[in-house]
Protein backbone atom coordinates (compact mmCIF):
# COMPACT_ATOMS: atom_id res chain seq x y z
CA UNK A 1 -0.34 6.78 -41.49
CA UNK A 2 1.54 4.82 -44.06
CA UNK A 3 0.78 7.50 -46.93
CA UNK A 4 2.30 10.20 -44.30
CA UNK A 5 5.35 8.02 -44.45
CA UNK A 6 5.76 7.87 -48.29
CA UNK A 7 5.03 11.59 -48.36
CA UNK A 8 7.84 12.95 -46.20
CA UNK A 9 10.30 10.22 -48.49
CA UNK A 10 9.05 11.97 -51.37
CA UNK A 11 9.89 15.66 -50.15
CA UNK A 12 13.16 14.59 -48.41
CA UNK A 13 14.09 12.46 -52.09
CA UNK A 14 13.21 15.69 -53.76
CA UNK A 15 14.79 17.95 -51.83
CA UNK A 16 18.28 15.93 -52.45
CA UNK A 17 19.48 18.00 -55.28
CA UNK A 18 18.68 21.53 -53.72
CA UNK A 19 20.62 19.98 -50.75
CA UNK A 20 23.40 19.13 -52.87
CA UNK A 21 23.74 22.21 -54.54
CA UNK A 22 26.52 23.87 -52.62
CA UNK A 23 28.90 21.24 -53.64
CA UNK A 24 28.64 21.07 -57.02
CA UNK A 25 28.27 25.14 -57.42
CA UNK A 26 31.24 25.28 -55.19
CA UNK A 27 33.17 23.07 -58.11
CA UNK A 28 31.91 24.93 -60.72
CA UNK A 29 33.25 28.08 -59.18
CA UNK A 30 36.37 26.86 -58.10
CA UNK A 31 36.72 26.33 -62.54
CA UNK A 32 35.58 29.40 -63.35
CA UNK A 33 37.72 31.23 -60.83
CA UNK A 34 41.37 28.90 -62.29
CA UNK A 35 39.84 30.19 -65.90
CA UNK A 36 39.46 33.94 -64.63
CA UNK A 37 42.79 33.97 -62.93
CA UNK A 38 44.78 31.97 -66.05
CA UNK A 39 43.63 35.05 -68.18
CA UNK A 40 45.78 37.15 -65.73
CA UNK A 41 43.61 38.79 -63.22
CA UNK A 42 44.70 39.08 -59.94
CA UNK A 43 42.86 36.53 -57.67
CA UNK A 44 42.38 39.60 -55.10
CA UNK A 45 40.76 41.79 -58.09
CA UNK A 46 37.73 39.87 -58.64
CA UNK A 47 34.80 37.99 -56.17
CA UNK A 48 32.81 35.18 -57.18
CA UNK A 49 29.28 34.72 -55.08
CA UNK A 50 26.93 32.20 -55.95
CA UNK A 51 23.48 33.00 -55.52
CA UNK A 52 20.18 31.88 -55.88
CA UNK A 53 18.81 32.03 -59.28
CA UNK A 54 16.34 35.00 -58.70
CA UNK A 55 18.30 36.78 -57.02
CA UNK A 56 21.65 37.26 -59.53
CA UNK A 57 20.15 40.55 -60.81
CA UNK A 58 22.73 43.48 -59.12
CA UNK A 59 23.93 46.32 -60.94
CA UNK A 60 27.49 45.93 -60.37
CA UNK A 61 27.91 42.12 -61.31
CA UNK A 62 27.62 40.22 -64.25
CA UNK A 63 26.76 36.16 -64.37
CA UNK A 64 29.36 33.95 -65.24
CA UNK A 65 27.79 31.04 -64.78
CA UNK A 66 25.41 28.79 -63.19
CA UNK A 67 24.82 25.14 -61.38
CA UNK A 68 22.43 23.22 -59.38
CA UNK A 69 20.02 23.13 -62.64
CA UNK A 70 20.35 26.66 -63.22
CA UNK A 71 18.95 27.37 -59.66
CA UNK A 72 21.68 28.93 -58.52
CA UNK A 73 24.26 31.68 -60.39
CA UNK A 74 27.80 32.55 -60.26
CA UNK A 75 28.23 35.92 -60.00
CA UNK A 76 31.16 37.82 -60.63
CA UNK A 77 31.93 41.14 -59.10
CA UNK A 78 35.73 43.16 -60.25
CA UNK A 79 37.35 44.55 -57.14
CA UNK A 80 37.00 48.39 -57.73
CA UNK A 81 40.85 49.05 -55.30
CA UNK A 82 42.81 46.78 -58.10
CA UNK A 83 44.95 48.53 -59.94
CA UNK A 84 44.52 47.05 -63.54
């Protein structure tokens, strides 16, 4: 009974950084999105999605960065309505 115990530690101690990865993406996009918009586009001409790592392949964005250990990406996607 006691090694079911230190099993389920070890998965819930493990899964702490996947847990914790919203956070600290969410930072990391909040910097790239100051950068993006200090280089004069128009905060409503561009998205930013973070997604998980194998899933960042779509034809109409391009990766911007990453977090979470490079589990997750930042994707960014240009408003196609803008005028720019």
């Amino acid at each position: 009974m006691k090694k079911h115990h230190w099993l389920c530690a070890l998965l819930l101690a493990g899964a702490m950084p996947a847990l914790a990865a919203p956070e600290s993406c969410e930072r990391v996009k909040d910097d790239i999105q100051q950068k993006i918009i200090q280089n004069g586009v128009p905060e409503t001409g561009f998205t930013l999605d973070i997604v998980p790592g194998d899933q960042a392949d779509r034809p109409d964005a391009q990766v911007v960065g990453h977090c979470a250990n490079d589990t997750f990406k930042i994707l960014y996607t240009r408003n196609s309505n803008e005028q720019q």
